[in-house]
Protein backbone atom coordinates (compact mmCIF):
# COMPACT_ATOMS: atom_id res chain seq x y z
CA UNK A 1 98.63 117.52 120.15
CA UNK A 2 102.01 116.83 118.23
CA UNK A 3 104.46 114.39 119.45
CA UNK A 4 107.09 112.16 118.10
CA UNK A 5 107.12 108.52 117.80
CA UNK A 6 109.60 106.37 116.53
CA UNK A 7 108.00 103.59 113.97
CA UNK A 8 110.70 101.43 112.43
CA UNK A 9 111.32 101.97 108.47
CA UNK A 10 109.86 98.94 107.22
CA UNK A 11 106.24 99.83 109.04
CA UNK A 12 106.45 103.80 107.93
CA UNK A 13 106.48 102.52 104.42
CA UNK A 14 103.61 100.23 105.02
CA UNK A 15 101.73 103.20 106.53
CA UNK A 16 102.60 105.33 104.41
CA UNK A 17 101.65 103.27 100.90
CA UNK A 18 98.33 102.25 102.63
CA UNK A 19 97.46 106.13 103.17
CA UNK A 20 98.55 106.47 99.80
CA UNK A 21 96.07 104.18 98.69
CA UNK A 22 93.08 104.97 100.39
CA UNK A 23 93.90 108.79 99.41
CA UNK A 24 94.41 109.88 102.87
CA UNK A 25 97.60 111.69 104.93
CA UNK A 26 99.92 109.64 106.79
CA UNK A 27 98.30 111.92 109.80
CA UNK A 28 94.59 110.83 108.85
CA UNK A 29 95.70 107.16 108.16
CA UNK A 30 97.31 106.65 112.15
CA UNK A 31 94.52 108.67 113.82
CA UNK A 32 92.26 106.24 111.86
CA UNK A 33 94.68 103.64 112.75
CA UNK A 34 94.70 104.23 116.88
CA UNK A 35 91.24 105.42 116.69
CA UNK A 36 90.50 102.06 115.02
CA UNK A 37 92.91 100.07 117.34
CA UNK A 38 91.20 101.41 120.55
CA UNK A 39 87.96 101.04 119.31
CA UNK A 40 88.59 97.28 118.51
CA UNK A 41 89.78 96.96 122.02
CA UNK A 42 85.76 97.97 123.33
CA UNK A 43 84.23 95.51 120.64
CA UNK A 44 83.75 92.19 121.83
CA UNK A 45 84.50 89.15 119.04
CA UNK A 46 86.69 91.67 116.92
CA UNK A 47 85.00 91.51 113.03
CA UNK A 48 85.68 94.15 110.09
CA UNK A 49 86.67 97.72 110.71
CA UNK A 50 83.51 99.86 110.33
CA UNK A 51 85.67 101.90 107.51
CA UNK A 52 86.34 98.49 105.42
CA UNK A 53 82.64 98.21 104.85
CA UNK A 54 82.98 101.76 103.13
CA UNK A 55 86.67 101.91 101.95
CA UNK A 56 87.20 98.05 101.36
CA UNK A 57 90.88 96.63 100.33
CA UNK A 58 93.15 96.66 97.85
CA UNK A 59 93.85 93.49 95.43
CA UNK A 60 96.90 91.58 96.43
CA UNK A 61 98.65 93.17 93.19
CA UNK A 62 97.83 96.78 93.32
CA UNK A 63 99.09 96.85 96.89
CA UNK A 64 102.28 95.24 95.92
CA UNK A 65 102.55 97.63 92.82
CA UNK A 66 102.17 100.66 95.32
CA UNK A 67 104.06 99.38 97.96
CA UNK A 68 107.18 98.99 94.91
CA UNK A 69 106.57 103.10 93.99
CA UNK A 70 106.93 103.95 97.97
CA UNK A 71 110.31 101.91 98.03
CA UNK A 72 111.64 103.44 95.00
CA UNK A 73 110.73 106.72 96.34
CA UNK A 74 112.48 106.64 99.72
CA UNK A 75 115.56 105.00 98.08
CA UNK A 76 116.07 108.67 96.80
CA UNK A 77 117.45 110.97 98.17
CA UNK A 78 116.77 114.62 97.50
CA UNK A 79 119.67 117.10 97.50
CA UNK A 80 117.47 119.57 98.77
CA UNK A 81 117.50 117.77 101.99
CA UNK A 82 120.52 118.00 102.96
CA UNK A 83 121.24 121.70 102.66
């Protein structure tokens, strides 16, 4: 199903420099995301993500250096755009 959802700037860079990292879509990272997110809602006492004991996290620093790429990036604009 395709809908539209308004996410405010700061978060859709978030999302989209964690997908980034974990080599995944922005579309596979939020159905992960809400799948995750509703599943956390049926556990009882919360704990780690099943995926984190697979995927794990990123150091402090590499997230920061990818979140800096994503900012540069949408601080672009692309002619091509706005044709």
């Amino acid at each position: 199903m395709k809908t539209t959802v308004e996410i405010p700037d700061a978060v859709f860079r978030k999302a989209k420099t964690a997908a980034a990292s974990r080599g995944q879509s922005l579309k596979q990272f939020l159905n992960h995301a809400i799948e995750a997110e509703l599943g956390h809602e049926r556990q009882k006492g919360g704990g780690t993500p099943p995926w984190m004991k697979f995927v794990g996290t990123l150091s402090k620093a590499e997230a920061k250096r990818i979140n800096a790429v994503v900012e540069r990036e949408f601080e672009q604009i692309d002619p091509q755009d706005w044709k």
